[in-house]
C-alpha atoms as a PDB file:
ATOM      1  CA  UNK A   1     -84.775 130.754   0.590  1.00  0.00           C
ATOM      2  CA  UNK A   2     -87.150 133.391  -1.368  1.00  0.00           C
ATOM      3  CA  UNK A   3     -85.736 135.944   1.605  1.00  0.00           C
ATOM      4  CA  UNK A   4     -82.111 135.720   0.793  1.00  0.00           C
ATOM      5  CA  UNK A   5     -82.990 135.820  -3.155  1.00  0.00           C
ATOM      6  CA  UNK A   6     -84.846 138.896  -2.150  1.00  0.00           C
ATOM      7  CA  UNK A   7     -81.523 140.649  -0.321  1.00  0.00           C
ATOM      8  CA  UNK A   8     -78.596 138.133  -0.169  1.00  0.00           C
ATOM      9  CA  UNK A   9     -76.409 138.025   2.899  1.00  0.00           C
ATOM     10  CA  UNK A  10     -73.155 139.519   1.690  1.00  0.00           C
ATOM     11  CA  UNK A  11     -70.511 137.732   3.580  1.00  0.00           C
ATOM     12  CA  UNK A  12     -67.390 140.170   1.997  1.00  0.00           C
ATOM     13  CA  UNK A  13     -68.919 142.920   3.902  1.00  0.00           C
ATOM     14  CA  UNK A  14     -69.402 141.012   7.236  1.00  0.00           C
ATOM     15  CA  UNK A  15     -66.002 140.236   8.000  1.00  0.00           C
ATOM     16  CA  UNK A  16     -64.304 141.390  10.495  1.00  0.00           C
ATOM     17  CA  UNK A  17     -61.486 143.622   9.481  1.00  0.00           C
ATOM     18  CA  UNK A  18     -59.886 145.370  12.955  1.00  0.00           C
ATOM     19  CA  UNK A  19     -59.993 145.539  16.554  1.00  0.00           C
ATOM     20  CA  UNK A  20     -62.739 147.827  16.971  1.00  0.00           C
ATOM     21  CA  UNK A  21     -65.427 145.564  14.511  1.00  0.00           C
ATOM     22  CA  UNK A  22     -63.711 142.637  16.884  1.00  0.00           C
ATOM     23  CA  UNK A  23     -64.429 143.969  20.024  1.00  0.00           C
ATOM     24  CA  UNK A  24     -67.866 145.291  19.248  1.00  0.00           C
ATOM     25  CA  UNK A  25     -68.974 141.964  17.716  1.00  0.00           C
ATOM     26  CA  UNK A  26     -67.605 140.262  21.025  1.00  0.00           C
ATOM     27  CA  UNK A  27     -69.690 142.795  22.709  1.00  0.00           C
ATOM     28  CA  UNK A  28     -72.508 141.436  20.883  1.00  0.00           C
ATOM     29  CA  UNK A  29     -71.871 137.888  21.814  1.00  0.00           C
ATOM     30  CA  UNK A  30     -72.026 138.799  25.069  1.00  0.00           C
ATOM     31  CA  UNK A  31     -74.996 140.639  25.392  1.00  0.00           C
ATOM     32  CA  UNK A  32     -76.999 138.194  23.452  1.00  0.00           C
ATOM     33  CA  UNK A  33     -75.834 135.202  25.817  1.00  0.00           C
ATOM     34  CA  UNK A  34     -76.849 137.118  28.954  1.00  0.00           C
ATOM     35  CA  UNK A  35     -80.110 138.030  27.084  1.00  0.00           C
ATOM     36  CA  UNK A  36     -80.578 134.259  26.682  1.00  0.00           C
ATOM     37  CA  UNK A  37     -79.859 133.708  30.252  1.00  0.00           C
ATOM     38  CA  UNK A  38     -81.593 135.721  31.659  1.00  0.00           C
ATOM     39  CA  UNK A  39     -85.108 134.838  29.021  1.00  0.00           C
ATOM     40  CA  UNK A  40     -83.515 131.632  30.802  1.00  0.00           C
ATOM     41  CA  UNK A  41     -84.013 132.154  34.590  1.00  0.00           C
ATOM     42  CA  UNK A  42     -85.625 135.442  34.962  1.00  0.00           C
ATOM     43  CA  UNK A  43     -83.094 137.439  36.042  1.00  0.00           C
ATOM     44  CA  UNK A  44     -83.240 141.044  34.562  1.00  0.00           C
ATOM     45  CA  UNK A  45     -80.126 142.816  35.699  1.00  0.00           C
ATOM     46  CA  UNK A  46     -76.848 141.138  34.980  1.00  0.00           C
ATOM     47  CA  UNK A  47     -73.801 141.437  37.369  1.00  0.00           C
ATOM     48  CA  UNK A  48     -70.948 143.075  35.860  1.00  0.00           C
ATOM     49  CA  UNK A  49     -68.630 140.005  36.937  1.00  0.00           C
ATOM     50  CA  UNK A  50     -71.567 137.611  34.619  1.00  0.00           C
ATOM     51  CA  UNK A  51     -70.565 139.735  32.019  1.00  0.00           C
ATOM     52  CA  UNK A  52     -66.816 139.725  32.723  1.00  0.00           C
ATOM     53  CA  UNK A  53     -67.618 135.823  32.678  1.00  0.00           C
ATOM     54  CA  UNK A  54     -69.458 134.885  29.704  1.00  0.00           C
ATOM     55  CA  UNK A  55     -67.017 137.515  28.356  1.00  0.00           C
ATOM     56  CA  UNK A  56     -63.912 134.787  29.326  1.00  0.00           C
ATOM     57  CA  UNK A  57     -65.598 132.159  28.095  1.00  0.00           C
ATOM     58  CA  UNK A  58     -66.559 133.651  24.375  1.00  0.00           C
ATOM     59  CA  UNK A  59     -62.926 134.260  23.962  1.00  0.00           C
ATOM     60  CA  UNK A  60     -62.020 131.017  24.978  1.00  0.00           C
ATOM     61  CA  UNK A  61     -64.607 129.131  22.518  1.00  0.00           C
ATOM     62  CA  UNK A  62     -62.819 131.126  19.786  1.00  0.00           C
ATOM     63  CA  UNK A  63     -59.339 130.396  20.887  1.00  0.00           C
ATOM     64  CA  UNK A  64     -59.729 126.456  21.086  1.00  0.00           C
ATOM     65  CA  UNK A  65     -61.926 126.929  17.908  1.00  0.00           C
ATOM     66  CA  UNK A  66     -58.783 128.657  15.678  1.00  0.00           C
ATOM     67  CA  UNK A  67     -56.435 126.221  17.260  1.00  0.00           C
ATOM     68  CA  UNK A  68     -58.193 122.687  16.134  1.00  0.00           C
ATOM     69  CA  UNK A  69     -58.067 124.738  12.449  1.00  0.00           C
ATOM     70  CA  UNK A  70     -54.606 125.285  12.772  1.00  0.00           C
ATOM     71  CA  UNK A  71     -54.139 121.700  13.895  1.00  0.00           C
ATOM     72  CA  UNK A  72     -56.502 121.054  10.418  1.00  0.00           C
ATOM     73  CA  UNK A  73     -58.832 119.061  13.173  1.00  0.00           C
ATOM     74  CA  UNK A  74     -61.695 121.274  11.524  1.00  0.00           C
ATOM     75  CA  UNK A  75     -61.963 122.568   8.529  1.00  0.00           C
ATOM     76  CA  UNK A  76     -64.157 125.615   7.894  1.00  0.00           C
ATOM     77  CA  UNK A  77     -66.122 125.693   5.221  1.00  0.00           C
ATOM     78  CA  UNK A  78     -64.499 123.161   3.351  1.00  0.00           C
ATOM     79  CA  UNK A  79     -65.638 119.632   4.089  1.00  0.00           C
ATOM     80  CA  UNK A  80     -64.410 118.117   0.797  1.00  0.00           C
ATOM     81  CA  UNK A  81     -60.682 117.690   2.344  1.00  0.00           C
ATOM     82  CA  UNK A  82     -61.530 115.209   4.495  1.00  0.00           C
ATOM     83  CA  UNK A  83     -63.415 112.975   2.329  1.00  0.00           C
ATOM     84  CA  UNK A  84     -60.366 113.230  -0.342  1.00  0.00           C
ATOM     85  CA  UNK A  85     -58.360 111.524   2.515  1.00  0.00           C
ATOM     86  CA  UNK A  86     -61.467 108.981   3.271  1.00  0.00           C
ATOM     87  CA  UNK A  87     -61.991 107.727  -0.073  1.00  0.00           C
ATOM     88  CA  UNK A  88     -59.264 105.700  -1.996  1.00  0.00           C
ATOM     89  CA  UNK A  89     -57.384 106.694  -5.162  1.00  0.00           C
ATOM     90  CA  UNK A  90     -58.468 104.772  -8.309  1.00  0.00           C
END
């Protein structure tokens, strides 16, 4: 907690705003879960077709993720909506 008093995460500033920030924050997301892997099993060196792969299957997280919010299945960042439904009117 004393660390994000001391320089607070600015969420404005971390969105992502075009195709390039997209593409180069998928690029991260790839390159850390083949870093993981390989910590993982030992393997240094990559194939390109693992990262075409785990490339695939990013994208796909993030399209069934947007879809369950459009269906309101989750709701991000806002809990409160389903408890209003849970809890009965007085």
């Amino acid at each position: 907690m004393e660390a994000y008093l001391w320089d607070p995460y600015d969420f404005t500033r971390s969105r992502i705003r075009d195709d390039e920030s997209f593409d180069r924050n998928l690029d991260f997301a790839v390159a850390l879960n083949l870093h993981v892997a390989a910590l993982a099993s030992g393997v240094t060196q990559p194939m390109f077709e693992d990262r075409a792969q785990v490339r695939q299957q990013v994208l796909e997280a993030l399209v069934r993720r947007v879809a369950l919010q459009r269906r309101n299945v989750l709701h991000p960042g806002d809990d409160r909506r389903a408890d209003r439904r849970s809890k009965p009117s007085l």
